[in-house]
N, C-alpha and C. Protein backbone atom coordinates (compact mmCIF):
# COMPACT_ATOMS: atom_id res chain seq x y z
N UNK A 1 28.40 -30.57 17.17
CA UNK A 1 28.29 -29.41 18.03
C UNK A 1 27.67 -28.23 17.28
N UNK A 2 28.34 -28.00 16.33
CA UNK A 2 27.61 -26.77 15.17
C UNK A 2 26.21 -26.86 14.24
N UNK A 3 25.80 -28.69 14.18
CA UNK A 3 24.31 -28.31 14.11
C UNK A 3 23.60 -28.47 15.47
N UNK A 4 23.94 -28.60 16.77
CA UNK A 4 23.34 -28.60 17.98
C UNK A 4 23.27 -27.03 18.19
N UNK A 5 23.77 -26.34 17.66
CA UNK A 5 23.80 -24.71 17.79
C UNK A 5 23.16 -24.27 16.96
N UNK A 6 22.71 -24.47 15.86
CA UNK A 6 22.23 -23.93 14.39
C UNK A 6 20.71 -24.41 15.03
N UNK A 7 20.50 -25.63 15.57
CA UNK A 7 18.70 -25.78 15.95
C UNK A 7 18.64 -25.32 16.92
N UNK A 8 18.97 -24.96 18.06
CA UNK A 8 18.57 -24.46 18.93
C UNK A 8 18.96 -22.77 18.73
N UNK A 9 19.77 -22.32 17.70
CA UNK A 9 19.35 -20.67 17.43
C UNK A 9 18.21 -21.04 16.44
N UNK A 10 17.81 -21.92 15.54
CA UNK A 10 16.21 -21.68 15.32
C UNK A 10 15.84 -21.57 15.79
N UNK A 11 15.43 -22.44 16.72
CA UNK A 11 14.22 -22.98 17.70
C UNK A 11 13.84 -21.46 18.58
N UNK A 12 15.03 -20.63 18.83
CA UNK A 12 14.86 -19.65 19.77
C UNK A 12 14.29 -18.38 19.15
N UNK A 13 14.76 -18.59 17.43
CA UNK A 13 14.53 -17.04 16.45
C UNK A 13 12.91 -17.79 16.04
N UNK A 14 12.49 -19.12 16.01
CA UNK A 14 11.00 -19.41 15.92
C UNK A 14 10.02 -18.69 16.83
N UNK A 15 10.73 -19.16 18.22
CA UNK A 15 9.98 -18.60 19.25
C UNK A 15 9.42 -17.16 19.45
N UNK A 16 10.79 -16.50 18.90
CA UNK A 16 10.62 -14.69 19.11
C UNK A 16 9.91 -14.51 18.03
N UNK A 17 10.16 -14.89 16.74
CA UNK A 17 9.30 -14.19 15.60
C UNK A 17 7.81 -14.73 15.65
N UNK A 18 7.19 -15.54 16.32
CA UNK A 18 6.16 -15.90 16.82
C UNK A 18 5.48 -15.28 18.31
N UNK A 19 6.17 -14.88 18.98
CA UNK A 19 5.59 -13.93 19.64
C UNK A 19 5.91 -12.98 19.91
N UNK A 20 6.42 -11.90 18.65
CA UNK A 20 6.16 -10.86 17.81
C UNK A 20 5.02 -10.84 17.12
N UNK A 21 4.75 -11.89 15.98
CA UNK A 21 3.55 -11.82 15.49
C UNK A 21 2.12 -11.95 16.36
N UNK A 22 2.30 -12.38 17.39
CA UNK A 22 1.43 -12.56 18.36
C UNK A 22 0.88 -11.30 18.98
N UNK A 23 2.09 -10.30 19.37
CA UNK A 23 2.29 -8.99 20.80
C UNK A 23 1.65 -8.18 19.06
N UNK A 24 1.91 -8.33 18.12
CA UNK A 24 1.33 -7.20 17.15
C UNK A 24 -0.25 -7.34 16.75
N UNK A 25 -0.66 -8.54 16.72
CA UNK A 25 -1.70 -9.18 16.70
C UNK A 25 -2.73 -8.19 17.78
N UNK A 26 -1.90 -8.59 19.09
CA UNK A 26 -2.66 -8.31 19.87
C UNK A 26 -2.77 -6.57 20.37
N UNK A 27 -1.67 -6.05 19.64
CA UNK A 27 -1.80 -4.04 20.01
C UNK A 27 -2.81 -3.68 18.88
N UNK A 28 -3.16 -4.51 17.83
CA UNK A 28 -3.88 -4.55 16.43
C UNK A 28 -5.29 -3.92 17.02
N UNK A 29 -5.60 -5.35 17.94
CA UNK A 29 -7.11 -5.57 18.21
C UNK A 29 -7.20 -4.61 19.64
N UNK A 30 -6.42 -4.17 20.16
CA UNK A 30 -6.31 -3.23 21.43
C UNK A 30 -5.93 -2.16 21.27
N UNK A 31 -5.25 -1.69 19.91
CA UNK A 31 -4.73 -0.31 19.99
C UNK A 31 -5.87 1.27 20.15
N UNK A 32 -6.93 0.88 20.43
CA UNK A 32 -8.17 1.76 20.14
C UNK A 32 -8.23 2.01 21.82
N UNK A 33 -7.83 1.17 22.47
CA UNK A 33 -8.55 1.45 23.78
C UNK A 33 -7.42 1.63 24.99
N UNK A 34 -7.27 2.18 26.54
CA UNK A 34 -6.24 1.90 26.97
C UNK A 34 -6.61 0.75 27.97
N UNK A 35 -5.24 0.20 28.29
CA UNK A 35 -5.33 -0.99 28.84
C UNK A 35 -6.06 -0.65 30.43
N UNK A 36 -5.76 0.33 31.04
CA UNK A 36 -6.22 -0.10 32.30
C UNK A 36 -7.16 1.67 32.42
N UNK A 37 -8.17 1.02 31.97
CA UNK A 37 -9.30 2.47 31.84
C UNK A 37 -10.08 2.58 33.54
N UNK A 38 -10.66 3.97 33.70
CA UNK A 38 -11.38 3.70 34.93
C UNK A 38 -13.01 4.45 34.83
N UNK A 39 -13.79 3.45 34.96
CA UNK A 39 -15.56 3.75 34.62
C UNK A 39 -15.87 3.68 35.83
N UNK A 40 -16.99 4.44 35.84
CA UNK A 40 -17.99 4.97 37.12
C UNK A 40 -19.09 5.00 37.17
N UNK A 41 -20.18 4.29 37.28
CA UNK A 41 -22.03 4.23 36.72
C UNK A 41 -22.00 6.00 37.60
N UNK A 42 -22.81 6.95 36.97
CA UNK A 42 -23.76 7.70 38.04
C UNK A 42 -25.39 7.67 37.83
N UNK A 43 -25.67 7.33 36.84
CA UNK A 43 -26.91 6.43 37.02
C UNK A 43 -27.17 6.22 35.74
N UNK A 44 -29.09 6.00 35.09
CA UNK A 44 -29.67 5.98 34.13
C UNK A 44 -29.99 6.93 33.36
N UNK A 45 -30.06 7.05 32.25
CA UNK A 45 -29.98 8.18 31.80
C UNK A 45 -31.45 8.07 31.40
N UNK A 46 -31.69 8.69 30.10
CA UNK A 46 -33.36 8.49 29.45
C UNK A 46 -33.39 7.55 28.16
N UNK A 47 -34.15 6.66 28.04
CA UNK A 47 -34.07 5.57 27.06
C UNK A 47 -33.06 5.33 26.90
N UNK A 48 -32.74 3.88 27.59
CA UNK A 48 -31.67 3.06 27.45
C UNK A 48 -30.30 3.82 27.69
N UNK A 49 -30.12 4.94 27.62
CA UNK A 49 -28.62 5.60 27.63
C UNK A 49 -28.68 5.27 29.57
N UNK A 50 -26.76 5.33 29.44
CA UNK A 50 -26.50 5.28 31.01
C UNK A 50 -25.26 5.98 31.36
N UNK A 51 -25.32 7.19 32.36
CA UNK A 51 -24.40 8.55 32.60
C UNK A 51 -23.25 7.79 32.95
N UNK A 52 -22.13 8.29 32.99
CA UNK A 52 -21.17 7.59 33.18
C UNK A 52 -19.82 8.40 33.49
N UNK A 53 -18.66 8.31 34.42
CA UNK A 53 -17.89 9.28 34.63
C UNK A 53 -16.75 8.25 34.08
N UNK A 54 -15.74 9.02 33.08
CA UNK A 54 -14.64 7.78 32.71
C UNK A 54 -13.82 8.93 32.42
N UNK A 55 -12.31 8.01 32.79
CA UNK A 55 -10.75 8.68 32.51
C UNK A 55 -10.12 8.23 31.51
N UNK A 56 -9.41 8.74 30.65
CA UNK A 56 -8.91 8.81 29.41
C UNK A 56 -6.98 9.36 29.55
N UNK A 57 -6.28 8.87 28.89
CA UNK A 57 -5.37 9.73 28.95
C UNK A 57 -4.75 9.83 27.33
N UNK A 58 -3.87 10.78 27.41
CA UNK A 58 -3.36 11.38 26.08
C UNK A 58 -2.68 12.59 26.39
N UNK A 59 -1.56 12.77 25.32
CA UNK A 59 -0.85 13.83 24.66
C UNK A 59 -1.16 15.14 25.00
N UNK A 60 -2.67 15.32 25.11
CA UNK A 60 -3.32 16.44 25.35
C UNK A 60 -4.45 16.12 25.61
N UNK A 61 -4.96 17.10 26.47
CA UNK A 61 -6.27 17.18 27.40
C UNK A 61 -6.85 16.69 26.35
N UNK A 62 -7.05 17.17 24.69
CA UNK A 62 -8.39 16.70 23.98
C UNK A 62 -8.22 15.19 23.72
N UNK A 63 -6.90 14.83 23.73
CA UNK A 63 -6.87 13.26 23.02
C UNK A 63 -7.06 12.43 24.40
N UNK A 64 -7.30 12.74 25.28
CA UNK A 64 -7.43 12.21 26.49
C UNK A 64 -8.96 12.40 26.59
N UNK A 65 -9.71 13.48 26.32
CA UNK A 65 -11.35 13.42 26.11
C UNK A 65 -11.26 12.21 24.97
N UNK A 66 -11.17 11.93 24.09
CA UNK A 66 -11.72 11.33 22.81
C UNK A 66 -10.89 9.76 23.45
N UNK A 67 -9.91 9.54 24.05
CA UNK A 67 -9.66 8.41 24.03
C UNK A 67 -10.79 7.99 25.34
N UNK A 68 -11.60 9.05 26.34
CA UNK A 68 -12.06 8.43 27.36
C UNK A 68 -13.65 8.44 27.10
N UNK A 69 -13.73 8.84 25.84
CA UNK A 69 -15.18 8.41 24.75
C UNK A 69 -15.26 6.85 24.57
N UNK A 70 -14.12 6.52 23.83
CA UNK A 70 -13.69 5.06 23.52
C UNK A 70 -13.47 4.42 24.65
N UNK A 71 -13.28 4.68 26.09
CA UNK A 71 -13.05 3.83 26.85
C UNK A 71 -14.29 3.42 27.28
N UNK A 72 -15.34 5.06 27.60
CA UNK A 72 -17.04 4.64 27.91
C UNK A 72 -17.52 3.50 27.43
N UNK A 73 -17.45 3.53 25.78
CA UNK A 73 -18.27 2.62 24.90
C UNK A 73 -17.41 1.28 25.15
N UNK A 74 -16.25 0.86 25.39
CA UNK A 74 -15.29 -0.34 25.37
C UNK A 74 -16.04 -0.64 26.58
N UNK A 75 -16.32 0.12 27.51
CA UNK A 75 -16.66 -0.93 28.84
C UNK A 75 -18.40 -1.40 28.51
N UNK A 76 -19.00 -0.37 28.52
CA UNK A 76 -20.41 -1.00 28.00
C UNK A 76 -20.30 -1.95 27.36
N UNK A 77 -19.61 -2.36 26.44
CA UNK A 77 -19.78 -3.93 25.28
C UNK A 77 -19.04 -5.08 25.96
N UNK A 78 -17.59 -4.78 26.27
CA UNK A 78 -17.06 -5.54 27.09
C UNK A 78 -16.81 -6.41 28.45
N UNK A 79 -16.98 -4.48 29.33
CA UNK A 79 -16.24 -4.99 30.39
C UNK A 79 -17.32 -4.74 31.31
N UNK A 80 -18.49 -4.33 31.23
CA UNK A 80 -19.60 -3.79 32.45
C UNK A 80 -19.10 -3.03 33.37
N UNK A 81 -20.11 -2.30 33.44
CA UNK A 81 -19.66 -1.36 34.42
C UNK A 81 -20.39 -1.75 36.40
N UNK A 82 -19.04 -1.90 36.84
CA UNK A 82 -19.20 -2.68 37.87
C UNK A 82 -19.16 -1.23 39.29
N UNK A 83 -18.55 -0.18 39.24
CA UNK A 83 -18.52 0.77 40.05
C UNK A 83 -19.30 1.86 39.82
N UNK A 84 -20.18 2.14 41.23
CA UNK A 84 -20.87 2.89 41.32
C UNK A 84 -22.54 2.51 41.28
N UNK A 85 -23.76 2.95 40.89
CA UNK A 85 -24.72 2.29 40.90
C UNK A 85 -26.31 2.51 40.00
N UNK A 86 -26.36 1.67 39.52
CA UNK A 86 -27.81 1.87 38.69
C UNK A 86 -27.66 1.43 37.36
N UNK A 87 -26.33 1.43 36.60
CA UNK A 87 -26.17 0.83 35.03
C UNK A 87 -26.49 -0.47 35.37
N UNK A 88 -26.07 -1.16 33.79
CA UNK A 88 -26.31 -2.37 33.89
C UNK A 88 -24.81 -2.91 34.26
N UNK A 89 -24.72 -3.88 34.50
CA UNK A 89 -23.71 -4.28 35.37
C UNK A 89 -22.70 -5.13 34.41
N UNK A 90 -23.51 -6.42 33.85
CA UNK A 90 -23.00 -7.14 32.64
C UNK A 90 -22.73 -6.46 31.18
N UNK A 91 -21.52 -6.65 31.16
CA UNK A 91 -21.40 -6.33 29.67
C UNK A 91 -21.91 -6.62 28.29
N UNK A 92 -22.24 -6.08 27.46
CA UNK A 92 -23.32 -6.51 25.87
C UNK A 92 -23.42 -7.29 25.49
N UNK A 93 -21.29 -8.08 25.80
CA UNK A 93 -20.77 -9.31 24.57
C UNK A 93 -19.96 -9.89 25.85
N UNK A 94 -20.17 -11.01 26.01
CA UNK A 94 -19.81 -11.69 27.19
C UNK A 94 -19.22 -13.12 26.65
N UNK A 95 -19.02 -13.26 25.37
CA UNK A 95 -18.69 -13.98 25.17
C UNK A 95 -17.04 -14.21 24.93
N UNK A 96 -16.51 -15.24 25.39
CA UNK A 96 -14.90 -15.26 25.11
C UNK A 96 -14.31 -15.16 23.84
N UNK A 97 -13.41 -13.89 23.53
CA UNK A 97 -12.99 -14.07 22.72
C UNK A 97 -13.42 -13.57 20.89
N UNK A 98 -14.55 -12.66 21.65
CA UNK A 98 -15.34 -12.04 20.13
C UNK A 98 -14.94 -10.98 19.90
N UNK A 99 -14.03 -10.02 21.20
CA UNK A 99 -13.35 -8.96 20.55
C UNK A 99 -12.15 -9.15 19.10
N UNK A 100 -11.32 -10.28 19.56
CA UNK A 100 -10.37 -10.55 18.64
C UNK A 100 -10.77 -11.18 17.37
N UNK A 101 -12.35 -12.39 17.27
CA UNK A 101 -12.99 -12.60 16.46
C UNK A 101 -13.22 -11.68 15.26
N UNK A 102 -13.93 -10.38 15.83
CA UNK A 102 -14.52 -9.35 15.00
C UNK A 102 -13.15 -8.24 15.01
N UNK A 103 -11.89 -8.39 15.35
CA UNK A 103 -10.85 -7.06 15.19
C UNK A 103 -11.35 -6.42 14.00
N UNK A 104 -11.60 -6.76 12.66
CA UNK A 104 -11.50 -6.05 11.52
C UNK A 104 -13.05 -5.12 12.09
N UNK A 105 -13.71 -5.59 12.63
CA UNK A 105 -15.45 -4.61 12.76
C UNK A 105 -14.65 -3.72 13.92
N UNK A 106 -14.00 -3.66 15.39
CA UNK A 106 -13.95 -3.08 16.17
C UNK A 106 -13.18 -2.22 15.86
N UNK A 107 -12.20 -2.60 14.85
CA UNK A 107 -10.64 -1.73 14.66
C UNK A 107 -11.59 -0.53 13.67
N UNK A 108 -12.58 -0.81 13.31
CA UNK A 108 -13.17 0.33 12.04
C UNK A 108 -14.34 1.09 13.59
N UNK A 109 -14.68 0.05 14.03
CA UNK A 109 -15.63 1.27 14.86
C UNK A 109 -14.88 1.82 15.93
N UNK A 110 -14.32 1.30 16.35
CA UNK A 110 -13.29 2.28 17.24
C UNK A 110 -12.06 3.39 16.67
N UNK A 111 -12.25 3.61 15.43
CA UNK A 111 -11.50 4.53 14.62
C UNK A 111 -11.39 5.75 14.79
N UNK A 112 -10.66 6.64 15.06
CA UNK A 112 -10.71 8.10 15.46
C UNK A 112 -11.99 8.91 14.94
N UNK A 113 -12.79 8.82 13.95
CA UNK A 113 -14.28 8.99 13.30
C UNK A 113 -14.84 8.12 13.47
N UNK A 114 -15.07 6.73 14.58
CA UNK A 114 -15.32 5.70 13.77
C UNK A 114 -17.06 5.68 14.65
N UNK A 115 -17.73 4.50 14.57
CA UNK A 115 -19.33 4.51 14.40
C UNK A 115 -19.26 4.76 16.06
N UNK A 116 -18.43 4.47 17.19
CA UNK A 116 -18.55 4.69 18.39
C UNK A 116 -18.79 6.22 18.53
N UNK A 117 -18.49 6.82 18.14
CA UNK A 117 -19.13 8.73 18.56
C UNK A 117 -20.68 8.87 18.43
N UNK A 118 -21.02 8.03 17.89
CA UNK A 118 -22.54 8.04 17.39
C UNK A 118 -23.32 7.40 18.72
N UNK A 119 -22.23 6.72 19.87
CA UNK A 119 -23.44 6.29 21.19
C UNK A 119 -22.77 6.70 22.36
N UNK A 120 -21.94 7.65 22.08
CA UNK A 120 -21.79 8.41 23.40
C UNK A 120 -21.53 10.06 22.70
N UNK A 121 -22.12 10.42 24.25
CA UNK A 121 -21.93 12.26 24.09
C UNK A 121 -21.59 13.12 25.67
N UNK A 122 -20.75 14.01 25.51
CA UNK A 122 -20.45 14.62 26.90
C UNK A 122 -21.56 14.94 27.54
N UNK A 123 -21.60 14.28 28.67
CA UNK A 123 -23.36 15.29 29.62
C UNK A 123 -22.45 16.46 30.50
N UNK A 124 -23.69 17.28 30.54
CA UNK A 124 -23.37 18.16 32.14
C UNK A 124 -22.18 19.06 31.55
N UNK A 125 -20.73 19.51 32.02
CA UNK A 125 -20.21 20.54 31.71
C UNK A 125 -18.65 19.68 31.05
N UNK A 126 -18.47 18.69 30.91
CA UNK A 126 -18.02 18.05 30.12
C UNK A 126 -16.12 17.53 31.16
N UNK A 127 -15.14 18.15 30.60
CA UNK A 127 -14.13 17.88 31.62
C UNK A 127 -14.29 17.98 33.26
N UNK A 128 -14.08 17.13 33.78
CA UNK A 128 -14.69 16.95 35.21
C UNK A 128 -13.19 17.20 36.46
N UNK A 129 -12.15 16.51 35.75
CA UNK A 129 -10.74 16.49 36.23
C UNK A 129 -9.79 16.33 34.87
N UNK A 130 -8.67 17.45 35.24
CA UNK A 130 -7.61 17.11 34.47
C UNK A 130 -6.49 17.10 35.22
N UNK A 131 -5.47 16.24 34.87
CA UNK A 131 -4.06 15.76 35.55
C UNK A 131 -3.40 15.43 35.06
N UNK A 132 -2.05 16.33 34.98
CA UNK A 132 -1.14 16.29 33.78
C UNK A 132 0.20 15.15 34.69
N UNK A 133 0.59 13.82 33.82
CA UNK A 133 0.49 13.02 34.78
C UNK A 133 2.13 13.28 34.55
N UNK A 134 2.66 13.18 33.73
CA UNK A 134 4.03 13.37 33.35
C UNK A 134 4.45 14.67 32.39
N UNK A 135 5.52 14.97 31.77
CA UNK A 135 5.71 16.33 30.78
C UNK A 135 5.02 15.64 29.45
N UNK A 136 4.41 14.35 29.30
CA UNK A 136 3.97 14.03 28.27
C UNK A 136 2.39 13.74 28.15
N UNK A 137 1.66 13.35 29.21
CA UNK A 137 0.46 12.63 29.33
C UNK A 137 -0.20 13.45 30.36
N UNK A 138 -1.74 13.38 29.59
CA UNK A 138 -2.33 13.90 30.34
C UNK A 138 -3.54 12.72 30.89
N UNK A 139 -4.29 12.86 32.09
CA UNK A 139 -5.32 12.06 32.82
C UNK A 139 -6.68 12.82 32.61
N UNK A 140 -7.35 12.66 32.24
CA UNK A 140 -8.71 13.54 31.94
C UNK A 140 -10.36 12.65 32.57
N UNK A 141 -10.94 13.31 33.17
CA UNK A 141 -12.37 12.44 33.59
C UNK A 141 -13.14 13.43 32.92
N UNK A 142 -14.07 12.56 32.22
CA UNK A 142 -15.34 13.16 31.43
C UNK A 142 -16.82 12.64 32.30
N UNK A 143 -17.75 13.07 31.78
CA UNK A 143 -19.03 12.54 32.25
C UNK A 143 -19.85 12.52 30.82
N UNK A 144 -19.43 11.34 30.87
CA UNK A 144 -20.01 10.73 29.35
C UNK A 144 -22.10 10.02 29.49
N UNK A 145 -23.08 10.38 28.33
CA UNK A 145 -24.11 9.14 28.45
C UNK A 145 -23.80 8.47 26.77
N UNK A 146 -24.24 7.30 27.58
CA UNK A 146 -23.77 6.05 26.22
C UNK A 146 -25.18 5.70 26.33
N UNK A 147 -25.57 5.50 24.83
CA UNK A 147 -26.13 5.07 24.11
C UNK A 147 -26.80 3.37 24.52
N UNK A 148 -26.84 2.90 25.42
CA UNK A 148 -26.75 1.59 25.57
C UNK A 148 -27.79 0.70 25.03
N UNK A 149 -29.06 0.82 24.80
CA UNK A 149 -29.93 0.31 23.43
C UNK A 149 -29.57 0.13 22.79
N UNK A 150 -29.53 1.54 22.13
CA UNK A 150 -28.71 1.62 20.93
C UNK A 150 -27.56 1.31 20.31
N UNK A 151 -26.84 0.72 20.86
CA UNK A 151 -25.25 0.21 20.61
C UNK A 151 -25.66 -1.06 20.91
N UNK A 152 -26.55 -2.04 21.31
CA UNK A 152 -26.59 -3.51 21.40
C UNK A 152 -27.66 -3.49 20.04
N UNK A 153 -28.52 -2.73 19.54
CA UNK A 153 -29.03 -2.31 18.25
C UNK A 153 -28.09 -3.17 17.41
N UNK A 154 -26.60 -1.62 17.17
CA UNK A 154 -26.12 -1.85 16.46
C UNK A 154 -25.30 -3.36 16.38
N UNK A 155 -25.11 -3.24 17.32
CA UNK A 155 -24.18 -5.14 17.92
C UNK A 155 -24.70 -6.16 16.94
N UNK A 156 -26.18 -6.29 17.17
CA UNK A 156 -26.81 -7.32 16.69
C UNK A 156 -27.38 -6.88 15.19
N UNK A 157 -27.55 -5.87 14.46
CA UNK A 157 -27.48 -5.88 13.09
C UNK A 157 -25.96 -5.87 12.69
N UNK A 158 -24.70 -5.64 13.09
CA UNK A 158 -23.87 -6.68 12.36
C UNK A 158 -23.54 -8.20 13.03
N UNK A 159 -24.13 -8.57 13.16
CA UNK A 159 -24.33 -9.48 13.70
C UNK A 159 -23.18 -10.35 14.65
N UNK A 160 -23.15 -9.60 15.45
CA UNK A 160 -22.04 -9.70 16.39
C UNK A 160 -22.55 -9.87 18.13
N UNK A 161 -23.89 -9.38 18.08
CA UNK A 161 -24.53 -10.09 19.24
C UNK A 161 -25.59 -10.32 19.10
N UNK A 162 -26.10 -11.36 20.18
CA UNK A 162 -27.39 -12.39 19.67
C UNK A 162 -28.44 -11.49 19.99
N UNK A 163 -29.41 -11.34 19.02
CA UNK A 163 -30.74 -10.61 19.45
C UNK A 163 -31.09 -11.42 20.78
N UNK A 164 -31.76 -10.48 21.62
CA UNK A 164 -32.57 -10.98 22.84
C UNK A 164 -33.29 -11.55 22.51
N UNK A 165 -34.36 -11.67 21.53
CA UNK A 165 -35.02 -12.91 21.74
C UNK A 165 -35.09 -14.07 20.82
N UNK A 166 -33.55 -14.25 20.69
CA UNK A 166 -33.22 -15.06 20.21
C UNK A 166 -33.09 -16.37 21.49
N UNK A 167 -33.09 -17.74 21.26
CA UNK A 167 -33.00 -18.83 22.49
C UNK A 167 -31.99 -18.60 22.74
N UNK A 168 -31.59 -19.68 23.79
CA UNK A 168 -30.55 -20.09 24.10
C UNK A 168 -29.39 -20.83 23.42
């Protein structure tokens, strides 16, 4: 009876300390961005850049601008920007599974200084909406243009996406 209890409290402290290491793994490679961001195409910008209206939230109105910088550039590589009309639609890196591949490259460019400030910049008059959502968080919409050349540029000199004219 008492080693039928001793393996199955392993078996159960295996399970949890394994997906612990897992849920940390995964706030590792996500902690830069928020989980449920909201992007808006408003059109093309000039060479390759594309205008963009995105919400951010944070602590304060500014960390809610800077986190909805990082959300601009996260959807361009990732997630495409599917609402509204005229960007490109498909995302940079479409491939499964290259965010968590490259964590050590994204966790440095998505860094509070990190190389993402370099392909987006506020257009137009900059805070668009603010909404203070609780006594702690704030909701912020910017009107961001991203860099979008230029950030599949950079993609593919670290070699993290396939040059275009590279084959199939």
């Amino acid at each position: 009876m008492r080693r039928t209890f001793f393996i199955g409290l392993s078996l159960v402290l295996l399970f949890t300390l394994n997906i612990d290491a897992q849920t940390k793994i995964e706030k590792k490679i996500a902690g830069y961005i928020d989980a449920n961001y909201e992007v808006e195409c408003l059109g093309t910008g000039t060479q390759g850049s594309q205008l963009l209206k995105v919400w951010g939230y944070g602590k304060t109105p500014e960390e809610a601008v800077i986190q909805a910088k990082r959300n601009a550039v996260h959807a361009v590589i990732f997630k495409g920007i599917t609402a509204g009309k005229g960007c490109m639609r498909s995302p940079l890196l479409t491939e499964t599974g290259i965010e968590e591949a490259h964590a050590d490259y994204f966790n440095a460019f998505f860094a509070p200084a990190g190389k993402y400030l370099s392909f987006v910049s506020i257009s137009g008059e900059g805070v668009q909406d603010r909404i203070k959502v609780d006594k702690k968080t704030y909701k912020v919409a910017i009107n961001v243009s991203v860099m979008h050349t230029a950030l599949r540029q950079e993609l593919e000199a670290a070699g993290i996406a396939k040059k275009l004219g590279a084959g199939f």
